[in-house]
N, C-alpha and C. Protein backbone atom coordinates (compact mmCIF):
# COMPACT_ATOMS: atom_id res chain seq x y z
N UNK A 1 0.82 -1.19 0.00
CA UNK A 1 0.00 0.00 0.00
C UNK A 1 0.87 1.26 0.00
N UNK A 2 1.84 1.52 1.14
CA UNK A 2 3.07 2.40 0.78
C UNK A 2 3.61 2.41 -0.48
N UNK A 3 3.86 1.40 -1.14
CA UNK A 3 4.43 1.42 -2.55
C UNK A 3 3.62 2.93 -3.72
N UNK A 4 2.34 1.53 -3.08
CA UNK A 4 1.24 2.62 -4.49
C UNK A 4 1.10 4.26 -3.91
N UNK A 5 1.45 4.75 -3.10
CA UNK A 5 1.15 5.79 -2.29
C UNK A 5 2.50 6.88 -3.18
N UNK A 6 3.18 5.94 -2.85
CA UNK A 6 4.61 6.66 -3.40
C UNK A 6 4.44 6.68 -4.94
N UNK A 7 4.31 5.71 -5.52
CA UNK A 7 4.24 5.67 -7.00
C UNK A 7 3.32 6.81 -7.75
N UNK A 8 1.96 6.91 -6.78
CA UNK A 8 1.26 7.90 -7.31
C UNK A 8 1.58 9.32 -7.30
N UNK A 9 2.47 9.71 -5.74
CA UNK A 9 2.64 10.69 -5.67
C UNK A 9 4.07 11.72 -6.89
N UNK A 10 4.62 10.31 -7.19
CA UNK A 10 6.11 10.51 -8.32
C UNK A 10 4.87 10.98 -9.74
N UNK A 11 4.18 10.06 -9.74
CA UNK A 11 3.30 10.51 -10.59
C UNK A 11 2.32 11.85 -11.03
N UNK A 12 1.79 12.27 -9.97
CA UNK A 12 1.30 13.48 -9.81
C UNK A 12 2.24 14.77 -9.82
N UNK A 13 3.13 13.92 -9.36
CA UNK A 13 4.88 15.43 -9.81
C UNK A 13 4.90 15.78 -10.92
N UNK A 14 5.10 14.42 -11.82
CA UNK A 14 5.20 14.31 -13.12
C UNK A 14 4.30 15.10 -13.67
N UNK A 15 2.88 14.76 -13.37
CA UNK A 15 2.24 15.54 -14.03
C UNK A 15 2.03 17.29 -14.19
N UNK A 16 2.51 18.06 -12.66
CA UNK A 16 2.82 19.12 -12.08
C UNK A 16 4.12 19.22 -13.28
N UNK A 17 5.11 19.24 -13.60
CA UNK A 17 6.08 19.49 -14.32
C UNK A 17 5.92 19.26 -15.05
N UNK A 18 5.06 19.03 -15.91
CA UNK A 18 4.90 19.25 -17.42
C UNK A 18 4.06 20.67 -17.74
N UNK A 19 3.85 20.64 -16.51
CA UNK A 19 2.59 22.44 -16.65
C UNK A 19 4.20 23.49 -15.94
N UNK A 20 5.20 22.96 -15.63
CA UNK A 20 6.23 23.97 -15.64
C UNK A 20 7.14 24.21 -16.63
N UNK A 21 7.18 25.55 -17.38
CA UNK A 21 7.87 26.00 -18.19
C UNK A 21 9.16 26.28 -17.98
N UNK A 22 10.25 25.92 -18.53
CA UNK A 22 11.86 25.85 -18.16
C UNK A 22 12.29 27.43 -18.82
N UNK A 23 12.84 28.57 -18.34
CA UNK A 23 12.75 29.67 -19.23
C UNK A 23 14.81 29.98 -18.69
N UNK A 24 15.31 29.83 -19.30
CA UNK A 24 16.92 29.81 -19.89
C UNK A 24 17.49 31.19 -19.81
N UNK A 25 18.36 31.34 -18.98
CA UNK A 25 18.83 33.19 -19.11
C UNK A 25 17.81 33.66 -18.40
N UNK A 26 17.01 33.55 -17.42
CA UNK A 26 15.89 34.79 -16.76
C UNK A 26 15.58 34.37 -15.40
N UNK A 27 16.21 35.29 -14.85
CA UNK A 27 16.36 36.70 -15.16
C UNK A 27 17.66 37.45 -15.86
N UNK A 28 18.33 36.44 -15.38
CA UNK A 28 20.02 36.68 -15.60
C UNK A 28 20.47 35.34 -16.55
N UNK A 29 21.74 36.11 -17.01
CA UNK A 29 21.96 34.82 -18.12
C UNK A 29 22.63 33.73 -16.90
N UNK A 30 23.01 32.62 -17.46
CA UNK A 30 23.11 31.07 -16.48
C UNK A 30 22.28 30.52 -15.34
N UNK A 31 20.93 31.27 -15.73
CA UNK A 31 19.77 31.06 -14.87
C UNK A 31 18.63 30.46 -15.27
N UNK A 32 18.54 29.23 -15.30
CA UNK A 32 17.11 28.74 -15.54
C UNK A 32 16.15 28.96 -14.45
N UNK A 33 15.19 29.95 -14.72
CA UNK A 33 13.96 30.05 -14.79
C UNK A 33 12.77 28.78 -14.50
N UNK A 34 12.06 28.49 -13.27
CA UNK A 34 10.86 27.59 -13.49
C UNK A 34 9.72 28.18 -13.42
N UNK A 35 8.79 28.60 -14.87
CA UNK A 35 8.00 29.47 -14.39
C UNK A 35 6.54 28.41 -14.34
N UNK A 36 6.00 28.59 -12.87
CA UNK A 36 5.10 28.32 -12.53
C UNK A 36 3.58 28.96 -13.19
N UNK A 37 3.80 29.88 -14.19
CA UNK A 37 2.88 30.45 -14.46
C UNK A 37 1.17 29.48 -15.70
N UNK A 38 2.34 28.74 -15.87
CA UNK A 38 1.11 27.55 -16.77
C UNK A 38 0.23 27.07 -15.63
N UNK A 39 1.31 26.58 -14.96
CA UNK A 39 0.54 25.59 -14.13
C UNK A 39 -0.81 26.38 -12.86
N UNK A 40 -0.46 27.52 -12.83
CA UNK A 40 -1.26 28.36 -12.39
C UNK A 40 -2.74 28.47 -12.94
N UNK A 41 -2.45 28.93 -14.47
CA UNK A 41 -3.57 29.01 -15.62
C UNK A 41 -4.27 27.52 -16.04
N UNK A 42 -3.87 26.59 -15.38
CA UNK A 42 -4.47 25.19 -15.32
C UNK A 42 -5.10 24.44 -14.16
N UNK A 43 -6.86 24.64 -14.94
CA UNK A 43 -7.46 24.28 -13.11
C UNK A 43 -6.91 23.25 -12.56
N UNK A 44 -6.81 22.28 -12.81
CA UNK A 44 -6.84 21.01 -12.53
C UNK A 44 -5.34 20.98 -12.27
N UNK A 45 -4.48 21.55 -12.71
CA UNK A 45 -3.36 21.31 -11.88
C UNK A 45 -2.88 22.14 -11.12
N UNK A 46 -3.62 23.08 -10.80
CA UNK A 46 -3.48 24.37 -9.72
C UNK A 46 -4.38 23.71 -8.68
N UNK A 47 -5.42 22.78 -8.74
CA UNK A 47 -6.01 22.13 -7.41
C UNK A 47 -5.24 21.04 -6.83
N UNK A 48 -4.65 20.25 -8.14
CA UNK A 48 -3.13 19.12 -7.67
C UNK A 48 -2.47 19.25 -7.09
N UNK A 49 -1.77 20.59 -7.50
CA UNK A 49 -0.85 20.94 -6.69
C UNK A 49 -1.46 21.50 -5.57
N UNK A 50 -2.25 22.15 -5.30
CA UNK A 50 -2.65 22.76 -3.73
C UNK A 50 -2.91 21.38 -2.84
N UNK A 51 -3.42 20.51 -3.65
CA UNK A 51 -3.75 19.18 -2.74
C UNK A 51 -2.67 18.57 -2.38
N UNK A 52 -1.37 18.34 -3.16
CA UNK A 52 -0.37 17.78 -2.78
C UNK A 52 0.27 18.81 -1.69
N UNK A 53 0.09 19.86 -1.83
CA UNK A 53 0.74 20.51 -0.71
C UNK A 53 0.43 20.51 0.86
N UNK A 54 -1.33 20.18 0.71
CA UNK A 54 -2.11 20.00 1.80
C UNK A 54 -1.90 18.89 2.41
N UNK A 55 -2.10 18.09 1.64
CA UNK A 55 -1.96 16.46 2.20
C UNK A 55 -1.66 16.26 3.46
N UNK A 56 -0.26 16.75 3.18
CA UNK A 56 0.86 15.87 4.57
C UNK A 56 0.02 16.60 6.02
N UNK A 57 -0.74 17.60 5.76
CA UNK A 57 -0.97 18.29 7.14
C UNK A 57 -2.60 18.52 7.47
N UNK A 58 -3.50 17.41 6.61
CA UNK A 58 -4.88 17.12 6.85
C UNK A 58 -4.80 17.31 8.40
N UNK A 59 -4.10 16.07 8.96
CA UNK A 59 -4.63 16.25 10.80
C UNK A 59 -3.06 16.27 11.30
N UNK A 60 -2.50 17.44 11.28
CA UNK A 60 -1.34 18.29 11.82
C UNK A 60 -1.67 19.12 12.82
N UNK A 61 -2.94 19.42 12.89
CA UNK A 61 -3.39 20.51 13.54
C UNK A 61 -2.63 21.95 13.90
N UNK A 62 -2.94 22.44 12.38
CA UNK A 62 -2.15 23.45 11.93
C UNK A 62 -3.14 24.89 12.15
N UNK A 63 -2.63 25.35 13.32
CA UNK A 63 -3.67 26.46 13.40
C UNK A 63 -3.43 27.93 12.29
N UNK A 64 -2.93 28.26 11.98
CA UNK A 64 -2.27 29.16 10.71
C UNK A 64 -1.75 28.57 9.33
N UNK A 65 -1.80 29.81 8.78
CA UNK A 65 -0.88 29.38 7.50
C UNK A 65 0.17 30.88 7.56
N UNK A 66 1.34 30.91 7.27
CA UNK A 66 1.98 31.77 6.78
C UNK A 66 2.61 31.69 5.61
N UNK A 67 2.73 33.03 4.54
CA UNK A 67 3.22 32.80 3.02
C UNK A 67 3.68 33.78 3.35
N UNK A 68 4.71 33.38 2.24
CA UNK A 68 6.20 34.92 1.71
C UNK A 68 5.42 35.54 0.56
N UNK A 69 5.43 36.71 0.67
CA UNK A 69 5.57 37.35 -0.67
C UNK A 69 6.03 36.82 -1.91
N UNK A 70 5.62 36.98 -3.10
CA UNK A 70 4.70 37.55 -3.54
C UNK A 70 3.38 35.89 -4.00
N UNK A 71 4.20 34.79 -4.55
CA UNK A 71 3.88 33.53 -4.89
C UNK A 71 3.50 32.36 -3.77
N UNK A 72 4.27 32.83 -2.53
CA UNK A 72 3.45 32.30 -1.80
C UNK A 72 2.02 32.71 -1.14
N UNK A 73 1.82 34.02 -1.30
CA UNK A 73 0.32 34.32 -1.07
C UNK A 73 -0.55 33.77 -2.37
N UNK A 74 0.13 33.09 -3.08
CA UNK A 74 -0.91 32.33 -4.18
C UNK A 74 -1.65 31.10 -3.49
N UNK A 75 -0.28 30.19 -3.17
CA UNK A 75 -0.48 28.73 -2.38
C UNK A 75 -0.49 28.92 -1.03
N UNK A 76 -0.10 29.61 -0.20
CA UNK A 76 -0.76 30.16 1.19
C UNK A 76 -2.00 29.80 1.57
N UNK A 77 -2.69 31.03 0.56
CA UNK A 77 -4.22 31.33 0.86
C UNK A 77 -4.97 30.55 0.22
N UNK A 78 -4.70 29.10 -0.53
CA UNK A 78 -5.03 28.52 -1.11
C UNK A 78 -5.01 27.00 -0.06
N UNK A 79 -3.72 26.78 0.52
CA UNK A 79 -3.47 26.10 1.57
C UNK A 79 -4.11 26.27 2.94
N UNK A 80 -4.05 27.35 3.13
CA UNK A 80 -5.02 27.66 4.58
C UNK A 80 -6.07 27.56 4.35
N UNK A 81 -7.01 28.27 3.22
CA UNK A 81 -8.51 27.69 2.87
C UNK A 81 -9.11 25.99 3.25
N UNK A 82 -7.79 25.55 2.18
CA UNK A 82 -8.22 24.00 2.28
C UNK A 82 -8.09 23.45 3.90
N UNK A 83 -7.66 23.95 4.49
CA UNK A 83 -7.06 23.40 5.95
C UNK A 83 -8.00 24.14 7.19
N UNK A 84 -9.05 25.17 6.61
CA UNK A 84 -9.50 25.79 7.03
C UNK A 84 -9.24 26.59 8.62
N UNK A 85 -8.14 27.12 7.92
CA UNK A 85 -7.43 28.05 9.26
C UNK A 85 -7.08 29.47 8.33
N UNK A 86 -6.94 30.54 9.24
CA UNK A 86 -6.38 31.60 9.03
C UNK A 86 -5.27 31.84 8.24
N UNK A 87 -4.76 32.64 7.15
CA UNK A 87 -3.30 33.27 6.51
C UNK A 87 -2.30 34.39 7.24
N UNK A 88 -1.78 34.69 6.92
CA UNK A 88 -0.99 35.25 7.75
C UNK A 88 -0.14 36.16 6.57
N UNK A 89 0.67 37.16 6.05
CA UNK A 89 1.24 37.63 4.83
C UNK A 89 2.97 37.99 5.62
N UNK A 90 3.68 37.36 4.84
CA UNK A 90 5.26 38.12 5.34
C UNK A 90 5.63 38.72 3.83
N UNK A 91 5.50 40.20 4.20
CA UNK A 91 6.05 41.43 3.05
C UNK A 91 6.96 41.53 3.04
N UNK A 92 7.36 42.48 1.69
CA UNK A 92 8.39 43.17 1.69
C UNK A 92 8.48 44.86 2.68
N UNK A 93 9.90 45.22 3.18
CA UNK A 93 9.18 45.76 4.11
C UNK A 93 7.93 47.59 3.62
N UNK A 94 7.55 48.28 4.70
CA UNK A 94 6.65 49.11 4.07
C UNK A 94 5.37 48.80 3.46
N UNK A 95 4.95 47.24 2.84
CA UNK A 95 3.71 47.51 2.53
C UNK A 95 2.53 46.54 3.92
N UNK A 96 3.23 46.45 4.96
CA UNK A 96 1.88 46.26 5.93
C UNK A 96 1.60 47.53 6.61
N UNK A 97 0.45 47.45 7.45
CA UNK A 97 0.26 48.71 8.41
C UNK A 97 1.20 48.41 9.44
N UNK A 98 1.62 49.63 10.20
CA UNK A 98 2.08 49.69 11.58
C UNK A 98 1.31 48.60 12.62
N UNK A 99 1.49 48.33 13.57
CA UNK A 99 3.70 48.03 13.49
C UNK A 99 3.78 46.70 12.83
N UNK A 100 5.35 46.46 12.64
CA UNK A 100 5.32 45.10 12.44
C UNK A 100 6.65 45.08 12.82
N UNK A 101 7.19 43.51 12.69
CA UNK A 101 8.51 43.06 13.34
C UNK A 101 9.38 42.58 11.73
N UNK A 102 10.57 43.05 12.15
CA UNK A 102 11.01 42.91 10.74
C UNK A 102 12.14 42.31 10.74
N UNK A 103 12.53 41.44 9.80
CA UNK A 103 13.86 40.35 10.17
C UNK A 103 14.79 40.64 8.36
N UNK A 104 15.96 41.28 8.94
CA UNK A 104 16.63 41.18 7.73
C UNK A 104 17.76 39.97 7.63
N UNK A 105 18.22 39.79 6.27
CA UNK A 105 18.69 38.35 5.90
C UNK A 105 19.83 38.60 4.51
N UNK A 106 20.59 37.93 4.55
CA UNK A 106 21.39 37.98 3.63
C UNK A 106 21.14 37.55 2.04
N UNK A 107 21.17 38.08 1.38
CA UNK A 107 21.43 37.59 0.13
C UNK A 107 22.91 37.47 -0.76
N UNK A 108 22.99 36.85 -1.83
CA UNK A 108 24.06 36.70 -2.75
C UNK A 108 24.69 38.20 -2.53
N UNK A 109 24.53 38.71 -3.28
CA UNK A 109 24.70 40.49 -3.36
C UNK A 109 23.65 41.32 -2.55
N UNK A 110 24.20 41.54 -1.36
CA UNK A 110 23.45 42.59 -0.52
C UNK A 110 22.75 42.14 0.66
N UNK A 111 22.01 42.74 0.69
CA UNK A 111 20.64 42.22 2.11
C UNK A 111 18.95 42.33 1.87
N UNK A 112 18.41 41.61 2.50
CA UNK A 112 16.78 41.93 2.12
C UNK A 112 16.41 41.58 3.06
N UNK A 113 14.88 42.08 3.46
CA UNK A 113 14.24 42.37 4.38
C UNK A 113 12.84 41.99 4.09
N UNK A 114 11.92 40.85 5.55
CA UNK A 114 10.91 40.74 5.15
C UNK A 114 9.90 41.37 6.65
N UNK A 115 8.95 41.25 6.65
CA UNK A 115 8.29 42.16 7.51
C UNK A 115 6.84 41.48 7.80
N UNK A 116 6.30 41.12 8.87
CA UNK A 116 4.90 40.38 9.41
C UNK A 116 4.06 41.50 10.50
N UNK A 117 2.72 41.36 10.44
CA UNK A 117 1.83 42.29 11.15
C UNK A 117 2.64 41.59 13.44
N UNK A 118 2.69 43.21 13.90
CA UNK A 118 3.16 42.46 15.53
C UNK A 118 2.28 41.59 16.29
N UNK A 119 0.95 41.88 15.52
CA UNK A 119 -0.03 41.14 16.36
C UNK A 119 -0.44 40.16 15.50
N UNK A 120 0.22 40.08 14.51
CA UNK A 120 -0.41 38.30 13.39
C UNK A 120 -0.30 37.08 14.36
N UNK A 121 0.31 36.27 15.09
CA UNK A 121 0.71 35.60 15.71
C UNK A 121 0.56 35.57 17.60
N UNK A 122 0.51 34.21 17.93
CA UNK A 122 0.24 34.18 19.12
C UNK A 122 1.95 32.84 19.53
N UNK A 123 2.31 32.80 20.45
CA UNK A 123 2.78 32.20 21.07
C UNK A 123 2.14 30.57 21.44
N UNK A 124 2.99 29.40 20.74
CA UNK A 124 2.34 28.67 20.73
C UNK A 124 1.79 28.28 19.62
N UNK A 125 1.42 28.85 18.57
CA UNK A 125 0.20 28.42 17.95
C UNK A 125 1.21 27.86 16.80
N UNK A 126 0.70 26.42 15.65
CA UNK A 126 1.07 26.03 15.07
C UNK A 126 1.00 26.60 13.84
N UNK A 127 2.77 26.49 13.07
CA UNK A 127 2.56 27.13 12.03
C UNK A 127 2.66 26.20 10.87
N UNK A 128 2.60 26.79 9.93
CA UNK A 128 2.81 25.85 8.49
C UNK A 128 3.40 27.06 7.68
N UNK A 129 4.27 27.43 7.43
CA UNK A 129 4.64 28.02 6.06
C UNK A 129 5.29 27.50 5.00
N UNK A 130 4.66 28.59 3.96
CA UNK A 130 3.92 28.56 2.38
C UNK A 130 4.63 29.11 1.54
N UNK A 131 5.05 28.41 0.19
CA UNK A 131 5.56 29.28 -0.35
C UNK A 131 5.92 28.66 -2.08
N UNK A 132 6.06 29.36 -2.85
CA UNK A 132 6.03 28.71 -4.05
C UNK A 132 7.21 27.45 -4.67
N UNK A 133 9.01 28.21 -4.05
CA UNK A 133 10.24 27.75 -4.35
C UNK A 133 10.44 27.78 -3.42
N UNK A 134 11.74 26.56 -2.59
CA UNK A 134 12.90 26.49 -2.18
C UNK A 134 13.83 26.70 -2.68
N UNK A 135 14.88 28.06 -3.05
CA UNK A 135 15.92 27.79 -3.58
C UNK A 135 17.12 27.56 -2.77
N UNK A 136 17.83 29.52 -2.24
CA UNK A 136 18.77 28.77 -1.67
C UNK A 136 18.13 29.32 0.01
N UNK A 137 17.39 29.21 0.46
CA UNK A 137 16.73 28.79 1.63
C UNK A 137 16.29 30.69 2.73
N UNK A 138 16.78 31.56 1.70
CA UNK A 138 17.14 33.11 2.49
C UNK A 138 15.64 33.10 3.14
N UNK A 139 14.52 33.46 1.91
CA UNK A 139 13.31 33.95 1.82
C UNK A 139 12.49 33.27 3.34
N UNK A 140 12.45 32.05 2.68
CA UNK A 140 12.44 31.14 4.05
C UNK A 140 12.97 30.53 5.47
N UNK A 141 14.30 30.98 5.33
CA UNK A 141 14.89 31.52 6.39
C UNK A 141 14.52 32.45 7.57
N UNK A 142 14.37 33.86 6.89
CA UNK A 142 13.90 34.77 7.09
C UNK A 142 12.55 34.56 7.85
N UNK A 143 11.27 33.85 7.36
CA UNK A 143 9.64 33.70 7.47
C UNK A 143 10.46 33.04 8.97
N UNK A 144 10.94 31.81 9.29
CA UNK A 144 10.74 31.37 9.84
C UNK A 144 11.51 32.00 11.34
N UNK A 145 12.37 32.55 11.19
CA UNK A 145 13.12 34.13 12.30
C UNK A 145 11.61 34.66 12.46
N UNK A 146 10.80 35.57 11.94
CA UNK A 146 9.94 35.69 12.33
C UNK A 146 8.61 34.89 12.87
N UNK A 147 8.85 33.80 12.56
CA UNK A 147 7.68 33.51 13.11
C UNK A 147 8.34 32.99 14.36
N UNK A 148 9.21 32.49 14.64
CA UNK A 148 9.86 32.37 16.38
C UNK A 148 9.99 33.17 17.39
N UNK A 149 10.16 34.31 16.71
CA UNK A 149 10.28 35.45 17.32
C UNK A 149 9.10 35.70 18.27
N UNK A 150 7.47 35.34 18.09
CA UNK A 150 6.15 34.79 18.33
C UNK A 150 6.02 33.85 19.48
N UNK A 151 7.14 33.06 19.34
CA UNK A 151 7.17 32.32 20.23
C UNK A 151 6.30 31.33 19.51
N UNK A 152 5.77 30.89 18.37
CA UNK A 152 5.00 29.61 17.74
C UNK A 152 5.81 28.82 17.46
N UNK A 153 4.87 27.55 16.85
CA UNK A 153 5.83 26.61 16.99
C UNK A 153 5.85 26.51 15.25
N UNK A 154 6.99 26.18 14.46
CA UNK A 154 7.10 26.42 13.20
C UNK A 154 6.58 24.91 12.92
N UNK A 155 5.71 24.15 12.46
CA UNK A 155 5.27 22.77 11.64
C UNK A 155 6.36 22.30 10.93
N UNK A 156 5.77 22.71 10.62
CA UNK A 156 7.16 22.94 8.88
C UNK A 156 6.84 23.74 7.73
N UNK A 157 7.35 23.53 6.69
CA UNK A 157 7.89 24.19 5.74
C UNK A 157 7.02 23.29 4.36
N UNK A 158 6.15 24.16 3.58
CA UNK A 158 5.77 23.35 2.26
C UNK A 158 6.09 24.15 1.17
N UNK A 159 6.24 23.59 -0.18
CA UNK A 159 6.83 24.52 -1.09
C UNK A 159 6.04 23.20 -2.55
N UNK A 160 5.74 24.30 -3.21
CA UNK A 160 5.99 23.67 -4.27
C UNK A 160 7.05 23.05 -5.09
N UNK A 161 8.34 24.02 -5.38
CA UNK A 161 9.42 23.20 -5.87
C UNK A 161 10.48 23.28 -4.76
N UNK A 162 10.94 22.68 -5.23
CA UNK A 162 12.59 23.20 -4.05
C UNK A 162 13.73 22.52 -5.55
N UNK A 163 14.61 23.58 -5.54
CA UNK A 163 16.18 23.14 -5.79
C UNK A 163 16.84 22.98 -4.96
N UNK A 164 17.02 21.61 -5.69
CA UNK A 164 17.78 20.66 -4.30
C UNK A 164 19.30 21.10 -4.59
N UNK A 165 19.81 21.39 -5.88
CA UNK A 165 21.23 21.80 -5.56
C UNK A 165 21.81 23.24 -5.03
N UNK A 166 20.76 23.76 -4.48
CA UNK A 166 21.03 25.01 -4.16
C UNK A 166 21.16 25.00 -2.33
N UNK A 167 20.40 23.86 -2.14
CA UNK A 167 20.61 23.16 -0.73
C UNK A 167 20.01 24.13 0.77
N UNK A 168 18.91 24.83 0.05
CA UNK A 168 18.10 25.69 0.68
C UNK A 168 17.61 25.12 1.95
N UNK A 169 17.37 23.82 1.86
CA UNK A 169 17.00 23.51 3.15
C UNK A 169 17.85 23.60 4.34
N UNK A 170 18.97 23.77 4.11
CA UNK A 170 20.07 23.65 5.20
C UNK A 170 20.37 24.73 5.92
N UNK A 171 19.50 25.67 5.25
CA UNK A 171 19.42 26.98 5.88
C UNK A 171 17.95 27.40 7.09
N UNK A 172 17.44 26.30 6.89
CA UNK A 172 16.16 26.07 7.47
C UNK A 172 16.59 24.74 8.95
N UNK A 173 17.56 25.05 9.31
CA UNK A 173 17.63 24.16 10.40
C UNK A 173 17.38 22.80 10.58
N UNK A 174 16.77 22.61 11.40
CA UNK A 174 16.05 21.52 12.01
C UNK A 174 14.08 21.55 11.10
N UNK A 175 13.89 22.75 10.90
CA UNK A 175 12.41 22.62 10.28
C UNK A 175 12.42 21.41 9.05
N UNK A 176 11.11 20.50 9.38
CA UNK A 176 10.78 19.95 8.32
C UNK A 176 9.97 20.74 6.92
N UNK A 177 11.01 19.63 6.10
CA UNK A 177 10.46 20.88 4.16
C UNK A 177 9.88 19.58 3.71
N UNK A 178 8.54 20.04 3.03
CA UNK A 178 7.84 19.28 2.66
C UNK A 178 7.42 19.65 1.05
N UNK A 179 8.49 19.07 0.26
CA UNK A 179 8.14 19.67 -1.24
C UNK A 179 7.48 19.06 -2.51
N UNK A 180 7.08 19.34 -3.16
CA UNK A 180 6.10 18.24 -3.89
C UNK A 180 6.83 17.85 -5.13
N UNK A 181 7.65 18.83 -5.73
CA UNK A 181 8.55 18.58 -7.16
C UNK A 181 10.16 18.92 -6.61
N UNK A 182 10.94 18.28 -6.97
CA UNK A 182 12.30 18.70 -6.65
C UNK A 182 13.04 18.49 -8.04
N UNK A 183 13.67 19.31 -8.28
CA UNK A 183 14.65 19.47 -8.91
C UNK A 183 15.92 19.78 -8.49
């Protein structure tokens, strides 16, 4: 029964990556590009994928959802619906209202900054964060500094893709990543 569980789920990837477009040079040249944008414009595999993302955390008892900007408020609020709990938004900083708590983070070239409402969160409460890519682990890094900061307890981590050679997860500690396509 595990077998077929697994087989189907390699399968349903499969099918998720054929609705992803490979785009070469973009943004920057030696950069392939996965643009999620087909698979978006395709009902049936925009509910696949939200379902595969849901799955693992039917009875997790996941009281929140939190998403990164900008793609994870796609599958976020799509994920928390199905799970029927609350969203939560981590911006870039400046576009929430006052106040919020703000956690800056390193990037390749430079620094970036993401930003959550002070009163989004309670201490304790279970999280799940959302988000489109794993690459090399900053973005999500970052979500999850803030959401500790709360004092919650982080679930884990779901993503639609993750690049695995970019080894993003390792920047994510001890949190479990729960990804549905890897490359």
């Amino acid at each position: 029964m595990e077998l077929e569980r697994v087989s189907r789920e390699v399968s349903e990837a499969a099918q998720l990556k054929a609705l992803i477009r490979d785009v070469p040079d973009f943004p920057k040249a030696g950069v392939l590009f996965r643009d999620i944008t087909p698979l978006l414009a395709h009902p049936s595999g925009l509910a696949l994928a939200v379902e595969l993302m849901v799955h693992p955390f039917r009875c997790r008892g996941i009281d929140v959802v939190v998403g990164a900007e900008s793609r994870g408020f796609i599958f976020g609020t799509a994920v928390a619906r199905a799970l029927s709990v609350g969203f939560v938004p981590v911006r870039k900083p400046g576009k929430l209202p006052p106040e919020t708590r703000r956690h800056e983070y390193e990037l390749e070239y430079g620094t970036d900054a993401l930003e959550i409402r002070s009163d989004a969160l309670r201490a304790g409460q279970r999280v799940l964060i959302v988000d489109d890519l794993l690459a090399t682990g900053g973005t999500l890094g970052a979500c999850c500094a803030l959401v500790r900061g709360f004092e919650a307890e982080i679930t884990a981590v779901a993503v639609l893709i993750e690049l695995s050679e970019l080894r993003g997860r390792e920047c994510l500690g001890d949190v479990p990543v729960c990804s549905v396509i890897r490359y």
